[in-house]
N, C-alpha and C. Protein backbone atom coordinates (compact mmCIF):
# COMPACT_ATOMS: atom_id res chain seq x y z
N UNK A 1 61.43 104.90 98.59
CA UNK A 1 62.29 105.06 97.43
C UNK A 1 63.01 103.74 97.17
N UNK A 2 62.80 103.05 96.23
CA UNK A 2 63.96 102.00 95.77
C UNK A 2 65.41 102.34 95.47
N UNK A 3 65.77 101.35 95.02
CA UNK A 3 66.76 101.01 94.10
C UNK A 3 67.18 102.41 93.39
N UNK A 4 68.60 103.00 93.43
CA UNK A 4 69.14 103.86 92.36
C UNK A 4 68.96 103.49 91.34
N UNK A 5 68.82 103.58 89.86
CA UNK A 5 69.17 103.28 88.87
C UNK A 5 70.86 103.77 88.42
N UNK A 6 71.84 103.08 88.01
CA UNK A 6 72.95 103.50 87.89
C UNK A 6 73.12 103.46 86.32
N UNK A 7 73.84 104.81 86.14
CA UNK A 7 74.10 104.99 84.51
C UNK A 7 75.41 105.53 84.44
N UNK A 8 75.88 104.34 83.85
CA UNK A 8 77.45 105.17 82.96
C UNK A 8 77.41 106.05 82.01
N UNK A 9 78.18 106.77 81.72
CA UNK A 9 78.15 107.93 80.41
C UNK A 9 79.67 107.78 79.98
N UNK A 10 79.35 107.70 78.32
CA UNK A 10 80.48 106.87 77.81
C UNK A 10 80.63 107.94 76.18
N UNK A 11 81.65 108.88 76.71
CA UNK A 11 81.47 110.21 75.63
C UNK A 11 82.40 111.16 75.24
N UNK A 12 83.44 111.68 74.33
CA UNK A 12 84.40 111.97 74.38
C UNK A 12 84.51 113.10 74.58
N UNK A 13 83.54 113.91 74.74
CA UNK A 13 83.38 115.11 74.94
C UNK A 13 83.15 115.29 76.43
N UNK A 14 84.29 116.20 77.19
CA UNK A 14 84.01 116.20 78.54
C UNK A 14 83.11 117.16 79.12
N UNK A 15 82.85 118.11 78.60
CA UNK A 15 81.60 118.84 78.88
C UNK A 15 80.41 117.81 78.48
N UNK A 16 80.19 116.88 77.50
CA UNK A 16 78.86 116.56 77.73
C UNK A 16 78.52 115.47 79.34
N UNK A 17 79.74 114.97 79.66
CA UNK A 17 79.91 113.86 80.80
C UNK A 17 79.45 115.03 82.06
N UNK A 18 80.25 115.77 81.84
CA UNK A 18 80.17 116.46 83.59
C UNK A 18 78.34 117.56 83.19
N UNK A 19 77.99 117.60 82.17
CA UNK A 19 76.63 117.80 82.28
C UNK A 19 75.78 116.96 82.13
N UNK A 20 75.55 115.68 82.02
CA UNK A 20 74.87 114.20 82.25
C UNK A 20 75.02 114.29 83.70
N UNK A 21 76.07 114.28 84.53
CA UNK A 21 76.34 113.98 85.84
C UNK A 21 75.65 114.97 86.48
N UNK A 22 75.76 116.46 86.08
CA UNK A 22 75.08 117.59 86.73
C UNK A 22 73.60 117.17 86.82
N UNK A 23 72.84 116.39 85.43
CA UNK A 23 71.51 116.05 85.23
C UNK A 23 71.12 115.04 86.43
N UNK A 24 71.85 114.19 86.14
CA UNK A 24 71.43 112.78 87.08
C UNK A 24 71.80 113.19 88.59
N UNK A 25 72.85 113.85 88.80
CA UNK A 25 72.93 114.23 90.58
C UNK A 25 71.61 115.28 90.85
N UNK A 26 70.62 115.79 90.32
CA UNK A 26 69.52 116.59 90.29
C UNK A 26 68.60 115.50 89.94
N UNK A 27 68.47 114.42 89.89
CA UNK A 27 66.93 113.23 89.57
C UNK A 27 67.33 112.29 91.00
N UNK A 28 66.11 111.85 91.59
CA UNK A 28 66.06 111.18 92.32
C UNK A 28 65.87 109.77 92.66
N UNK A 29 66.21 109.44 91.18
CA UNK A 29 66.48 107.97 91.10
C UNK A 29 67.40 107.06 90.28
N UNK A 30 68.38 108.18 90.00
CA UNK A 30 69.63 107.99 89.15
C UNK A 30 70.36 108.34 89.73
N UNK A 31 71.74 107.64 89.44
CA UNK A 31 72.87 107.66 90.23
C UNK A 31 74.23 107.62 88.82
N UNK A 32 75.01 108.75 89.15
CA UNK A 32 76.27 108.58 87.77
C UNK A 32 77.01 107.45 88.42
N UNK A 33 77.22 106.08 87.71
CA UNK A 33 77.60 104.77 88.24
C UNK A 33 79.56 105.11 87.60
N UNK A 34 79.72 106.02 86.93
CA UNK A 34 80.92 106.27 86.22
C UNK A 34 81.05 106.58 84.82
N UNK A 35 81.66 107.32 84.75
CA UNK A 35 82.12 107.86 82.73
C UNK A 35 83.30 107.17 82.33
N UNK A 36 83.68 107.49 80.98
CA UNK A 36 84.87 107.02 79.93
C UNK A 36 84.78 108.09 78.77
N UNK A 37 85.40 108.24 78.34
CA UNK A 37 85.48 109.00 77.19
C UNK A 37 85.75 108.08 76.14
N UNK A 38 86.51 106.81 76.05
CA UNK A 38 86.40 106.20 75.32
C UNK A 38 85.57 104.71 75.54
N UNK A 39 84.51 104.01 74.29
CA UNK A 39 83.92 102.59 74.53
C UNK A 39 85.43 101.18 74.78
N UNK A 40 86.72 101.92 74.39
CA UNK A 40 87.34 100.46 74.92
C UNK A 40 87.78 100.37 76.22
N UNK A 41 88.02 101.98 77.19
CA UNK A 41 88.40 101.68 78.22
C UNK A 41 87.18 102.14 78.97
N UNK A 42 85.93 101.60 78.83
CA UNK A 42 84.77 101.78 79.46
C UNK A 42 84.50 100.06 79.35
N UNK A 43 84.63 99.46 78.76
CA UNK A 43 84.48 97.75 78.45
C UNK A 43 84.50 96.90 79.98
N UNK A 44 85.66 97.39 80.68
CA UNK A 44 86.31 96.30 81.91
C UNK A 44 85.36 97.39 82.97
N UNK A 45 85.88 98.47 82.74
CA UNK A 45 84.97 99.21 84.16
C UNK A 45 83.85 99.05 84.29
N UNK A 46 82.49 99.06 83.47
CA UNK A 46 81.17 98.97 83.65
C UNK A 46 81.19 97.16 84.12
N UNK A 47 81.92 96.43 83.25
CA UNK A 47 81.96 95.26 83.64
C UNK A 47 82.21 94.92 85.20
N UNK A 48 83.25 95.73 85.74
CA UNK A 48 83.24 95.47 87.39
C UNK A 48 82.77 96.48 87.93
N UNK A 49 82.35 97.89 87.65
CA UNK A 49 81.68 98.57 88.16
C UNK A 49 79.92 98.23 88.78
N UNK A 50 79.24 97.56 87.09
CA UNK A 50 77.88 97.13 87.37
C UNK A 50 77.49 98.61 86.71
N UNK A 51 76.30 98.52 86.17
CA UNK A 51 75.76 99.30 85.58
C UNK A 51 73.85 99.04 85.29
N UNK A 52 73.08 99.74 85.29
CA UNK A 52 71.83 99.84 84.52
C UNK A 52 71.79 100.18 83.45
N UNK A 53 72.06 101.04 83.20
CA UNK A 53 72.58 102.07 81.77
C UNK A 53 73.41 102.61 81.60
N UNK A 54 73.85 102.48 79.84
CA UNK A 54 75.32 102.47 79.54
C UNK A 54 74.75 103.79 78.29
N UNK A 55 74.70 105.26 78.90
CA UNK A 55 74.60 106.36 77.85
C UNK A 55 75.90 106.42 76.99
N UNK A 56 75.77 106.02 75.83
CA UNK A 56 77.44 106.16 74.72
C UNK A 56 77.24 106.63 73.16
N UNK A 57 78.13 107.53 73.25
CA UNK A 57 77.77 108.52 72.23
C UNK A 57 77.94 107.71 70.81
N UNK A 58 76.93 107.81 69.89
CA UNK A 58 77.19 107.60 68.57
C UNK A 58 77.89 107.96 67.56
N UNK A 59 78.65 108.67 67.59
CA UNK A 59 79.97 109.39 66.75
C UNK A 59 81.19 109.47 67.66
N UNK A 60 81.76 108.43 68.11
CA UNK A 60 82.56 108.75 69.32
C UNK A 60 83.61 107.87 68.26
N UNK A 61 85.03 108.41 68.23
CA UNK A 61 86.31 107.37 67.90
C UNK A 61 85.84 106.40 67.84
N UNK A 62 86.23 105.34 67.59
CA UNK A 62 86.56 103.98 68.33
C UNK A 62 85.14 103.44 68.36
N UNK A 63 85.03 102.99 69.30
CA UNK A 63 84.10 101.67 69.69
C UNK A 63 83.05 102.70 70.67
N UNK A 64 82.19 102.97 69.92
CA UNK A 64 80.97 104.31 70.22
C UNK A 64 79.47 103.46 69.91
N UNK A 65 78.89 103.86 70.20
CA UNK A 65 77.19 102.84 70.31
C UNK A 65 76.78 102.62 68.73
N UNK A 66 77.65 103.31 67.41
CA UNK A 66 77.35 102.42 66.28
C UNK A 66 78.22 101.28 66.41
N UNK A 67 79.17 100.89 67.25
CA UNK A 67 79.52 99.50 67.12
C UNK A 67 79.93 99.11 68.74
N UNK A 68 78.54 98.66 69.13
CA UNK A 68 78.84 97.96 70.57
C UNK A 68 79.96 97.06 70.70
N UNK A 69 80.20 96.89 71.91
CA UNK A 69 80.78 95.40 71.92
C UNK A 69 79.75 94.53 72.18
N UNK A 70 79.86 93.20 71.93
CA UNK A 70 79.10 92.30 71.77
C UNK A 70 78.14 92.24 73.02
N UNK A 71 76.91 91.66 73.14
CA UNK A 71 75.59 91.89 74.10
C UNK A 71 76.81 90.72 75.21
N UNK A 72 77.59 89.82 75.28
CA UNK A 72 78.04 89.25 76.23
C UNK A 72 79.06 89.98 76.96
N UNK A 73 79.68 91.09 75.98
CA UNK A 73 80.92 91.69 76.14
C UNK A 73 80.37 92.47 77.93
N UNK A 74 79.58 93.06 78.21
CA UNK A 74 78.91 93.55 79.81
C UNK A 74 78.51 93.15 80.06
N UNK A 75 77.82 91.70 80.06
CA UNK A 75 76.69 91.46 80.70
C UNK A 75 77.18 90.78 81.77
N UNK A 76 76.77 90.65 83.06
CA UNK A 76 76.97 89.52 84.27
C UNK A 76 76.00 89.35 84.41
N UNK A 77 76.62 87.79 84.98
CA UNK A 77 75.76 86.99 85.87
C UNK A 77 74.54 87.20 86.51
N UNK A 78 73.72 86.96 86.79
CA UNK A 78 72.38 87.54 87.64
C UNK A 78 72.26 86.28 88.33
């Protein structure tokens, strides 16, 4: 088995987070890396958390996957 894949879930709805997490703790190569309910205070955490995938809802308040933050705004170093 490799590598987890780690996925944030980034969604204002808390039933859809704790059933993403129910999904991914049942797959064997995903790992819930952490949630937010909102995209601005999900910005710094995935950033020091580390992430593979960033699931974020498209109708969410605020700063929701129709308006990312910028492709530099998460990305680290490799």
């Amino acid at each position: 088995m490799g590598d987890l894949v780690r996925v944030w879930v980034v969604d204002d709805q808390a039933s859809f987070r704790r059933a993403t997490a129910a999904t991914l703790a049942a797959m064997d190569d995903f790992a819930m890396a952490g949630e937010c309910e909102t995209g601005e205070s999900a910005v710094d955490r995935i950033r020091d958390g580390g992430a593979d995938i960033v699931l974020m809802d498209i109708h969410m308040p605020g700063m929701g996957a129709s308006k990312p933050p910028g492709d530099s705004t998460l990305r680290t170093p490799t």
